[in-house]
N, C-alpha and C. Protein backbone atom coordinates (compact mmCIF):
# COMPACT_ATOMS: atom_id res chain seq x y z
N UNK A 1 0.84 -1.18 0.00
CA UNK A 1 0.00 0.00 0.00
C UNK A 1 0.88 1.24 0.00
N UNK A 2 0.42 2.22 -0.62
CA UNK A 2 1.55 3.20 -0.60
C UNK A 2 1.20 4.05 0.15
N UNK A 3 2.60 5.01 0.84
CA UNK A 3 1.57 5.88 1.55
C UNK A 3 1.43 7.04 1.22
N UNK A 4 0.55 7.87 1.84
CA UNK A 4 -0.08 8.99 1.34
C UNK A 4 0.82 10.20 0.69
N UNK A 5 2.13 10.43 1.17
CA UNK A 5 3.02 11.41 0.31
C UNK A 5 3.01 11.29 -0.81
N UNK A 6 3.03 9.76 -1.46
CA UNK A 6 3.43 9.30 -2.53
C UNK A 6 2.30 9.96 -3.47
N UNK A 7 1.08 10.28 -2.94
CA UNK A 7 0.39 10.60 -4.18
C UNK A 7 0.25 11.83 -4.92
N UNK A 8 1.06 12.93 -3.93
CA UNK A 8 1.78 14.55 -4.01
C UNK A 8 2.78 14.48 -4.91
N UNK A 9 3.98 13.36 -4.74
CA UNK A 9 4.76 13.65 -5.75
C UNK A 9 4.94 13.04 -6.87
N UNK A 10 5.05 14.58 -7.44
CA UNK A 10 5.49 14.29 -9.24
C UNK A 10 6.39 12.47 -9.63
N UNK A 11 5.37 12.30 -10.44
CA UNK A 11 6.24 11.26 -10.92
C UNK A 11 5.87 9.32 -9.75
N UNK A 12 5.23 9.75 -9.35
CA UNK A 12 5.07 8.62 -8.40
C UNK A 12 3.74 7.73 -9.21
N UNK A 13 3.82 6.57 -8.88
CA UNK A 13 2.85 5.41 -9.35
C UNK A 13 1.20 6.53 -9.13
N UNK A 14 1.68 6.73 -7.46
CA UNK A 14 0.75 7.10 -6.72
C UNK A 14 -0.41 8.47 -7.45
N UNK A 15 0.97 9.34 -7.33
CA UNK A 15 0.88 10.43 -7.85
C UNK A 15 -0.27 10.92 -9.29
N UNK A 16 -0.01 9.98 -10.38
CA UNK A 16 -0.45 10.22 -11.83
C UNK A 16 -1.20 9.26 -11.76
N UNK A 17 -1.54 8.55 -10.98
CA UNK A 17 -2.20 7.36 -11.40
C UNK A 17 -1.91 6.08 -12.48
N UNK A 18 -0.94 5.68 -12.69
CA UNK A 18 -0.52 5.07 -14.25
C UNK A 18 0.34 4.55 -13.84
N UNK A 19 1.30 4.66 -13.13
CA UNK A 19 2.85 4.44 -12.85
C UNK A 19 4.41 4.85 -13.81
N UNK A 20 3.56 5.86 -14.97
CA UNK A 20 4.14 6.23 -15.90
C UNK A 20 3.72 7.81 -16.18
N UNK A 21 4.37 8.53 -16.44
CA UNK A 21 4.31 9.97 -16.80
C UNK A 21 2.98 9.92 -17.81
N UNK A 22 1.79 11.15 -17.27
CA UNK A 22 0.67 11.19 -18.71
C UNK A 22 1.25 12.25 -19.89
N UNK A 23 0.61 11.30 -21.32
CA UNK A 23 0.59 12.17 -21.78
C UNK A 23 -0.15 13.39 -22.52
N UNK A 24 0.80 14.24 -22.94
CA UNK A 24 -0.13 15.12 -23.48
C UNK A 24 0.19 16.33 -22.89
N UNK A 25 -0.57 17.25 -22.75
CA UNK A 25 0.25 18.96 -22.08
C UNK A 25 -0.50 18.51 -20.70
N UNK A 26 -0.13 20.00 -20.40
CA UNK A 26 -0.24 20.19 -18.64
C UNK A 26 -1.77 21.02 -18.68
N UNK A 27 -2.19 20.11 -17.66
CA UNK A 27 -3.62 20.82 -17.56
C UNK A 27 -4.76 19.74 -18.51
N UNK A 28 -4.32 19.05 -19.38
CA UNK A 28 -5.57 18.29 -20.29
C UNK A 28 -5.89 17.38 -19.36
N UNK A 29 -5.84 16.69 -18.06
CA UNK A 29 -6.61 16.11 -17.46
C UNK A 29 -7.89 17.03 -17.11
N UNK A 30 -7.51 18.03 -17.03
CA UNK A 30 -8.77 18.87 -16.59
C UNK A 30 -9.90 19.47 -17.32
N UNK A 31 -9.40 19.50 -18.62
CA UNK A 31 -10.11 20.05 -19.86
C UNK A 31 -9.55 21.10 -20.17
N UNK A 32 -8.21 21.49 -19.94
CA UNK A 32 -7.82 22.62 -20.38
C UNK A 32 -6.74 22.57 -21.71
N UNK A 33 -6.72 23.61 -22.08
CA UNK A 33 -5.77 23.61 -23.92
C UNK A 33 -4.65 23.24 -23.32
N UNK A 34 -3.96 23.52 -24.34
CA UNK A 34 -2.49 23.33 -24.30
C UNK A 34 -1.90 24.34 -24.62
N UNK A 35 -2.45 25.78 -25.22
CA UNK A 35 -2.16 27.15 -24.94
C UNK A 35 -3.31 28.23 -25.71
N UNK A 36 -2.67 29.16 -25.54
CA UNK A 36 -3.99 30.08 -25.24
C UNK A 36 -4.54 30.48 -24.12
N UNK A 37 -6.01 31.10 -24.10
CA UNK A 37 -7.09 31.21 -22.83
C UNK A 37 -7.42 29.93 -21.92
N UNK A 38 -6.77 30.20 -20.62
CA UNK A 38 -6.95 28.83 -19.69
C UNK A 38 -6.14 28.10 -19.91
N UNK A 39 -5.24 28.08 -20.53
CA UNK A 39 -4.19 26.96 -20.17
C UNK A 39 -3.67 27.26 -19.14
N UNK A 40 -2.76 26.13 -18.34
CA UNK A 40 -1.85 26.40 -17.16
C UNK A 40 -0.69 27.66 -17.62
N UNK A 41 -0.43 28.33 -16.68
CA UNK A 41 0.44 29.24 -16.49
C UNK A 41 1.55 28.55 -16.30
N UNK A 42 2.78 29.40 -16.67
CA UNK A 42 4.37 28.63 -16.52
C UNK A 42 4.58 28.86 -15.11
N UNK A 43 5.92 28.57 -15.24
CA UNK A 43 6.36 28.86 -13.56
C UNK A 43 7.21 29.95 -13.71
N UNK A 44 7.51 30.38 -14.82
CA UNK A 44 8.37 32.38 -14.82
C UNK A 44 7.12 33.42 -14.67
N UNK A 45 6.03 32.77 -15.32
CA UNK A 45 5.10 33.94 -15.55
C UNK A 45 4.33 34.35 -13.44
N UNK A 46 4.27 32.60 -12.94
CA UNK A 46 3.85 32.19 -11.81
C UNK A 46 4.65 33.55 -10.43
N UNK A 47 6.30 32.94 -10.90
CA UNK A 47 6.97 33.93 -10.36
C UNK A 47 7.03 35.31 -9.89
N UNK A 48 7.20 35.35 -11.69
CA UNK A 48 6.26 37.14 -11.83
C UNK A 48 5.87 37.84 -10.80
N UNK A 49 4.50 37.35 -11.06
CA UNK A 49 3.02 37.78 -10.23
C UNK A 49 3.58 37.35 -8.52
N UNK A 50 4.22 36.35 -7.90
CA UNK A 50 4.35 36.40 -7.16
C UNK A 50 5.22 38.31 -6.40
N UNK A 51 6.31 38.14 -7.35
CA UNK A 51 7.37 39.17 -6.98
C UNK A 51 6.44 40.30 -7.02
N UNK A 52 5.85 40.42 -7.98
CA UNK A 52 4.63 41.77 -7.67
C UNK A 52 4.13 42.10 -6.64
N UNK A 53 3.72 40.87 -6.26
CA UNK A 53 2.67 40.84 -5.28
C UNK A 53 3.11 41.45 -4.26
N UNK A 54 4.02 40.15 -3.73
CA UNK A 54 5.29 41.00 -2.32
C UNK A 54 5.80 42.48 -2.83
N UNK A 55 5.87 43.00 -3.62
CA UNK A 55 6.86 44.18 -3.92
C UNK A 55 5.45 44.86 -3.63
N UNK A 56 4.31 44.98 -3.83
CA UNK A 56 3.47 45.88 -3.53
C UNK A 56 3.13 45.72 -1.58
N UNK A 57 2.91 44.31 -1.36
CA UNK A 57 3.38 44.20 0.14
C UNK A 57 4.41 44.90 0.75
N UNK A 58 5.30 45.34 0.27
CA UNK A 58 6.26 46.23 0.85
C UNK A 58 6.31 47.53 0.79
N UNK A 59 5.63 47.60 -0.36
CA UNK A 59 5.22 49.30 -0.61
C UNK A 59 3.92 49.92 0.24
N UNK A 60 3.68 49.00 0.26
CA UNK A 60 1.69 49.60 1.56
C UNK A 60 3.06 49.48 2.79
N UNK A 61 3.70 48.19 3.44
CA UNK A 61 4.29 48.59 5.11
C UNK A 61 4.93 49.47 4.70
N UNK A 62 5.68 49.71 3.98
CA UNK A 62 6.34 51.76 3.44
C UNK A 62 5.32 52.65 3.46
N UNK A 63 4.86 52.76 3.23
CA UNK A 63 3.83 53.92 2.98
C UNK A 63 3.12 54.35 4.53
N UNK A 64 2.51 52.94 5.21
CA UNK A 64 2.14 53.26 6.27
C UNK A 64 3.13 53.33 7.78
N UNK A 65 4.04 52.17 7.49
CA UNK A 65 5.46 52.45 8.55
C UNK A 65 5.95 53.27 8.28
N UNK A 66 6.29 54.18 7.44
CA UNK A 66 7.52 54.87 7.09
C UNK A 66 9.18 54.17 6.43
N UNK A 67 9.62 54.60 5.93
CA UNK A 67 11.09 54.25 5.48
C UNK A 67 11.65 53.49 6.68
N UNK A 68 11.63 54.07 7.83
CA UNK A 68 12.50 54.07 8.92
C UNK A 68 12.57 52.67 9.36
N UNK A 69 10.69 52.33 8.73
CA UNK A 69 10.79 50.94 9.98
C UNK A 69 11.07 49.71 9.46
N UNK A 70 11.47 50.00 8.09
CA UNK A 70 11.95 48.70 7.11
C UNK A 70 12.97 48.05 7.85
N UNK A 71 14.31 49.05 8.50
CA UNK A 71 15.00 48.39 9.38
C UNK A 71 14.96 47.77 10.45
N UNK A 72 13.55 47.87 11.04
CA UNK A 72 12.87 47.10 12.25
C UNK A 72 13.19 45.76 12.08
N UNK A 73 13.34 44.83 13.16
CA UNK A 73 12.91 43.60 13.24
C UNK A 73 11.41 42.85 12.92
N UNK A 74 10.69 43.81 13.16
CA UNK A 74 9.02 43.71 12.72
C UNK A 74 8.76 43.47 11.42
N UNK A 75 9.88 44.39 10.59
CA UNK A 75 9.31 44.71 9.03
C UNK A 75 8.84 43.45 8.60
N UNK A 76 9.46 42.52 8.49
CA UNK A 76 9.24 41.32 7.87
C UNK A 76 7.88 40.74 7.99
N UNK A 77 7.89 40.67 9.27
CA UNK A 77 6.86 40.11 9.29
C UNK A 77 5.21 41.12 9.10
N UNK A 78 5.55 42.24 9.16
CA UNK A 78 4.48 43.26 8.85
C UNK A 78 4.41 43.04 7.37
N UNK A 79 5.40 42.73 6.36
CA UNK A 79 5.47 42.92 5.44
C UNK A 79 5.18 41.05 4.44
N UNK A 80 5.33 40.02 5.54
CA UNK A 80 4.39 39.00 5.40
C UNK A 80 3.27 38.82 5.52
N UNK A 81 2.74 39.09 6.64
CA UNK A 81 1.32 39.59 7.00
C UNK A 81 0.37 40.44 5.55
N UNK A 82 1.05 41.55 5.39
CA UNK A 82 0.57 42.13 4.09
C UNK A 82 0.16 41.67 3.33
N UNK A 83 1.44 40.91 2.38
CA UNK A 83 1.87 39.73 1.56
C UNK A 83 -0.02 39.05 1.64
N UNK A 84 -0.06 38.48 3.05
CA UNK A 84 -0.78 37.22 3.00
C UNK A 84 -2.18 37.55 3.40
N UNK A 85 -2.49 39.07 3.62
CA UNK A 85 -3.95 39.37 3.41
C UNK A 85 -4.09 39.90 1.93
N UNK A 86 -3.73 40.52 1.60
CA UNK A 86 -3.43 40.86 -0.02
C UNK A 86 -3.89 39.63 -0.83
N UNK A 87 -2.89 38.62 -0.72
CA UNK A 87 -3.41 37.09 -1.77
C UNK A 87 -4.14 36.46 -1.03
N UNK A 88 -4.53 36.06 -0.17
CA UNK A 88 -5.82 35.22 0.24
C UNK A 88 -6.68 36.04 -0.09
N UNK A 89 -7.27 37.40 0.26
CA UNK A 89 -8.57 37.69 -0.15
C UNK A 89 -8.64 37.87 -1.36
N UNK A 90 -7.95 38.47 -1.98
CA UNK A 90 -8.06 38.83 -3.66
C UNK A 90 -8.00 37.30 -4.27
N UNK A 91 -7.38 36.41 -4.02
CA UNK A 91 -7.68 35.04 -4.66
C UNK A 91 -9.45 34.43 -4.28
N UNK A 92 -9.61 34.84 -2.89
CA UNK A 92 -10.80 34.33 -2.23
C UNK A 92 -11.68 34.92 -3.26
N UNK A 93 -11.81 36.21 -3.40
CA UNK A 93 -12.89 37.22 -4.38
C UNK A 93 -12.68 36.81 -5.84
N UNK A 94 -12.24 37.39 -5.88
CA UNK A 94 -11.52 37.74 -7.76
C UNK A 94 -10.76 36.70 -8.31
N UNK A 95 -10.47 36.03 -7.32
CA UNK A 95 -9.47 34.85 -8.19
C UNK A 95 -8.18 35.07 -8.53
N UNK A 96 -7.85 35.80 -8.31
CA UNK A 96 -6.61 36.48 -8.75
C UNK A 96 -5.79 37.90 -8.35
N UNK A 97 -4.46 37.42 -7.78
CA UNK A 97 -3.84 38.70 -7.12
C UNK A 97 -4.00 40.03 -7.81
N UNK A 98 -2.92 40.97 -7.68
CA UNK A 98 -2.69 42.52 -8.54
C UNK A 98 -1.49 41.12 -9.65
N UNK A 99 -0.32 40.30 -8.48
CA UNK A 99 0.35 40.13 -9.96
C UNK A 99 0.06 39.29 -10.84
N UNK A 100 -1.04 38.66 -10.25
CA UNK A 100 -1.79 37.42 -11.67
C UNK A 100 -2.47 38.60 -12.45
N UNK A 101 -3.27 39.52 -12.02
CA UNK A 101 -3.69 40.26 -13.14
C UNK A 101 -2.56 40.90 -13.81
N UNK A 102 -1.98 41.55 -13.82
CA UNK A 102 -0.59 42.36 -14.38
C UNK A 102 -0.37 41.08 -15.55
N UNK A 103 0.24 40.00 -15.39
CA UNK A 103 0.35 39.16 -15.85
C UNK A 103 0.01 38.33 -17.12
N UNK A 104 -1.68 38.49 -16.57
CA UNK A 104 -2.83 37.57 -17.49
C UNK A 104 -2.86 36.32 -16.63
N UNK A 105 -3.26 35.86 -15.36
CA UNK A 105 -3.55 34.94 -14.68
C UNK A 105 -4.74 35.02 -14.31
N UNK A 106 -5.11 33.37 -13.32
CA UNK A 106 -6.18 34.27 -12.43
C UNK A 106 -5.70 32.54 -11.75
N UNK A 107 -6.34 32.16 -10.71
CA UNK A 107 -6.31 31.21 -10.07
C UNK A 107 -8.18 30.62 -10.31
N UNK A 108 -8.34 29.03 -10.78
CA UNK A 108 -9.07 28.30 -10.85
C UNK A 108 -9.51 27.22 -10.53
N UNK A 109 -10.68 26.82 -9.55
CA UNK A 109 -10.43 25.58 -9.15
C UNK A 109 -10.58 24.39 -9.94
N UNK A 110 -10.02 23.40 -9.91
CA UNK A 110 -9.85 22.26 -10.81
C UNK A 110 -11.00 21.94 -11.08
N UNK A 111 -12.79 21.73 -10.46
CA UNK A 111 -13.90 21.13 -10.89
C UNK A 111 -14.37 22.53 -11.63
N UNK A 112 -13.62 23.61 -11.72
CA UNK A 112 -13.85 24.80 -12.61
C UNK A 112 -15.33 25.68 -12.27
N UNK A 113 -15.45 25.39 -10.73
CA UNK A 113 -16.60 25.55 -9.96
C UNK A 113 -16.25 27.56 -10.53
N UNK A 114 -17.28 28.40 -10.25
CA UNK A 114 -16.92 30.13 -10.17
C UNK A 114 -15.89 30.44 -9.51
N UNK A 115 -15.76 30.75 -8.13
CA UNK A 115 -15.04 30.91 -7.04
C UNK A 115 -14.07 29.93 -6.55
N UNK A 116 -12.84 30.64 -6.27
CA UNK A 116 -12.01 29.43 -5.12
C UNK A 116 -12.43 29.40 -3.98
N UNK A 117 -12.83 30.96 -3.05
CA UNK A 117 -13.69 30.34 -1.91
C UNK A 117 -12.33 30.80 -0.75
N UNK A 118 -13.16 31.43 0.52
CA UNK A 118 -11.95 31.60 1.64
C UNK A 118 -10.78 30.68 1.91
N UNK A 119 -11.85 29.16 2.37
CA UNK A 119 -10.92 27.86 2.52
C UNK A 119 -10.04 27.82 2.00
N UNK A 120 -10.22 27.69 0.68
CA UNK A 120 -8.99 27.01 -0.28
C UNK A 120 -7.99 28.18 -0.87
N UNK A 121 -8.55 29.46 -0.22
CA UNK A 121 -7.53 30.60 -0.90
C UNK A 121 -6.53 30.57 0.79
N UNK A 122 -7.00 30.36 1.71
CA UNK A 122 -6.32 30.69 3.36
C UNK A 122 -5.31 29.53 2.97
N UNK A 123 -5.18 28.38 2.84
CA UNK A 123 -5.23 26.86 2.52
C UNK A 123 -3.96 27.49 1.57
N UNK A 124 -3.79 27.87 0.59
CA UNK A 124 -3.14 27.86 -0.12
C UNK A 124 -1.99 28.91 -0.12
N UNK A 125 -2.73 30.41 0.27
CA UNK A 125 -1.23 31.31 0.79
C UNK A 125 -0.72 30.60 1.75
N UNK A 126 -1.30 30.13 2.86
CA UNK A 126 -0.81 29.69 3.95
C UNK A 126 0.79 28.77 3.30
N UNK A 127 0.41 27.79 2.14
CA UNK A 127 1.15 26.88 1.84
C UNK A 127 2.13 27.59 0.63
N UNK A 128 1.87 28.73 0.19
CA UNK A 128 2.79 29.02 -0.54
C UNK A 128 3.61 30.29 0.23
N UNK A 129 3.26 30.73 1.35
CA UNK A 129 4.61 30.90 2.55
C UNK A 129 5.44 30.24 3.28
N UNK A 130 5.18 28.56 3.05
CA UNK A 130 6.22 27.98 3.81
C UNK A 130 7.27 27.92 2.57
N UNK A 131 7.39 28.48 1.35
CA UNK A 131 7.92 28.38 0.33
C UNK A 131 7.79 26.89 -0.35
N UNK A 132 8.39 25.70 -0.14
CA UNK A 132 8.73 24.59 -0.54
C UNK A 132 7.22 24.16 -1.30
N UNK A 133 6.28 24.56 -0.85
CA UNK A 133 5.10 23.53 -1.24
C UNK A 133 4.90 24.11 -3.15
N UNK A 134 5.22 25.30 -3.47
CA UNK A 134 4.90 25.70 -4.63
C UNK A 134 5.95 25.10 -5.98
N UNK A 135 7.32 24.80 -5.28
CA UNK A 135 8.01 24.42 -5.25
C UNK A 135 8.40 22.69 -6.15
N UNK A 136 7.65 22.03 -5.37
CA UNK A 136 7.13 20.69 -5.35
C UNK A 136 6.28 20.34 -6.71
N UNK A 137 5.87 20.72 -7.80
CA UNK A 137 5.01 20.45 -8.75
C UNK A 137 4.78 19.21 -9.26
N UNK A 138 3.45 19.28 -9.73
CA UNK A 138 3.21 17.71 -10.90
C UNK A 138 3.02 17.67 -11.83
N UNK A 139 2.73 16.96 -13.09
CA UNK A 139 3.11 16.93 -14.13
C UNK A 139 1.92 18.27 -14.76
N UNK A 140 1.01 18.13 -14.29
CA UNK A 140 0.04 19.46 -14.75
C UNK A 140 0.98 21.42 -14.21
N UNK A 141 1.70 21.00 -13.30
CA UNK A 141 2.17 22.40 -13.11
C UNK A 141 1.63 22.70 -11.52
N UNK A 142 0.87 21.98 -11.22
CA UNK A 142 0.88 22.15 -9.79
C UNK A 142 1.32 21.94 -8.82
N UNK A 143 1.62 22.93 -7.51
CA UNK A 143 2.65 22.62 -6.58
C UNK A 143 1.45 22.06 -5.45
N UNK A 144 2.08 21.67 -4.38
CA UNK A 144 1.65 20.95 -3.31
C UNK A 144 0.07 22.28 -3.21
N UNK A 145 0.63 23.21 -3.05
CA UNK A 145 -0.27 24.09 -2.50
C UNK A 145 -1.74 24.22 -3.40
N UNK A 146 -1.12 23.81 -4.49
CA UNK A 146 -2.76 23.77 -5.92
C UNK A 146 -3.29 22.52 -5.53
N UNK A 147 -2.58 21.28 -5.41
CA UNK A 147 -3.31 20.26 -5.55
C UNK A 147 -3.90 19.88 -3.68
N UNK A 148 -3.52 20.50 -2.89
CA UNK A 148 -4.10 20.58 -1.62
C UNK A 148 -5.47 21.38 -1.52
N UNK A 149 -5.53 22.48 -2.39
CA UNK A 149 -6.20 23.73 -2.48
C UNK A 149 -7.57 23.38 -3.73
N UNK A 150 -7.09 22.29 -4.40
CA UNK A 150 -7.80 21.66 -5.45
C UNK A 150 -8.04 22.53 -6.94
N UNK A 151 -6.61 23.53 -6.90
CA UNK A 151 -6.58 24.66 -7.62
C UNK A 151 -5.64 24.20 -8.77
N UNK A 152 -5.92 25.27 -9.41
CA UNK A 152 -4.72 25.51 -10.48
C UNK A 152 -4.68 26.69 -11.06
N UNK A 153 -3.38 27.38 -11.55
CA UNK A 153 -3.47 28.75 -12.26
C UNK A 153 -3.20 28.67 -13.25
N UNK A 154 -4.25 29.30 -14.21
CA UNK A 154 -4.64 29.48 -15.75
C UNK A 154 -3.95 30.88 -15.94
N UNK A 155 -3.61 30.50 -17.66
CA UNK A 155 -3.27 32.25 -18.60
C UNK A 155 -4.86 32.86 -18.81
N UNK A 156 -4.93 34.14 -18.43
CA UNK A 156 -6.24 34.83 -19.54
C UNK A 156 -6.00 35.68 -20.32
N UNK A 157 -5.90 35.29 -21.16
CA UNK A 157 -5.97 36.02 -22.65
C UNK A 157 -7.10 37.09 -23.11
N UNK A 158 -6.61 38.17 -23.12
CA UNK A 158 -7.34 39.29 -23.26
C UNK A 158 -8.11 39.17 -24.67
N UNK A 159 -9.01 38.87 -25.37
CA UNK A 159 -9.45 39.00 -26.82
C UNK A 159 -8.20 40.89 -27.31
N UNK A 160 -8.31 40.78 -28.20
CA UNK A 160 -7.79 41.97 -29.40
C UNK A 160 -9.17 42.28 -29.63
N UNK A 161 -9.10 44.09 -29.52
CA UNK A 161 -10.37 44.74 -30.34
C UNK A 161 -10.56 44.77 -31.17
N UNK A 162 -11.20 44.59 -32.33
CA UNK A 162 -10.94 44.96 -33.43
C UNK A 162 -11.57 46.81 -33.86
């Protein structure tokens, strides 16, 4: 019997179900393309939007600490805190941070229900501050924290006006 880690990581019997890598792109278990609108997002674009995110987290504890208190021992964590009301609610609402929008992202849950929902947005910053879990991916592009969260992050493709 295997045990339960095994079915988190990439590449495991457990994991893909098969005992062999699927094929095909990332995301077609779910019904999604293979590029374009809704496909999985990379992990540079993923990045991105992360670094945004925090860089605007640091600019609100600036704005409201002052310059001064960046050198605090506090900052950090004032400036995690930020970080992690910022992306849980805007994922909870909208689906998507300031840097998934900047981007063309949004965060989606895998049964492609409307909403991700408080749970699974708390659930998931929570897990993409211990760093490692985002880290961890499977063959669709998801890190520990998507497939705990029952998520995944899609490209959105803006249509062209004509």
């Amino acid at each position: 019997m295997a045990r339960w880690i095994e079915s988190w990581l990439p590449g495991s019997s457990t994991g893909n179900g098969s005992g062999t890598q699927r094929a095909g792109h990332p995301g077609q278990q779910f019904g999604l393309p293979a590029s374009g609108h809704y496909s999985v997002a990379g992990m540079g674009r993923r990045v991105g939007g992360l670094c945004i995110d925090w860089f605007l987290a640091y600019l609100l504890v600036v704005l409201f600490s002052g310059v001064d208190a960046i050198g605090s021992p506090d900052s950090n964590w004032w400036i995690m805190g930020t970080w992690f009301t910022i992306t849980a609610l805007m994922v909870a609402v909208l689906g998507a941070t300031p840097g998934h929008i900047a981007l063309g992202m949004r965060v989606a849950r895998t049964d492609m229900a409307g909403h991700v929902g408080v749970p699974r947005a708390l659930l998931r910053t929570a897990m993409i501050a211990l760093v490692l879990p985002p880290l961890l991916r499977d063959p669709d592009g998801r890190g520990w924290h998507d497939r705990a969260s029952t998520t995944i992050v899609v490209r959105v493709v803006r249509a062209a006006s004509t």
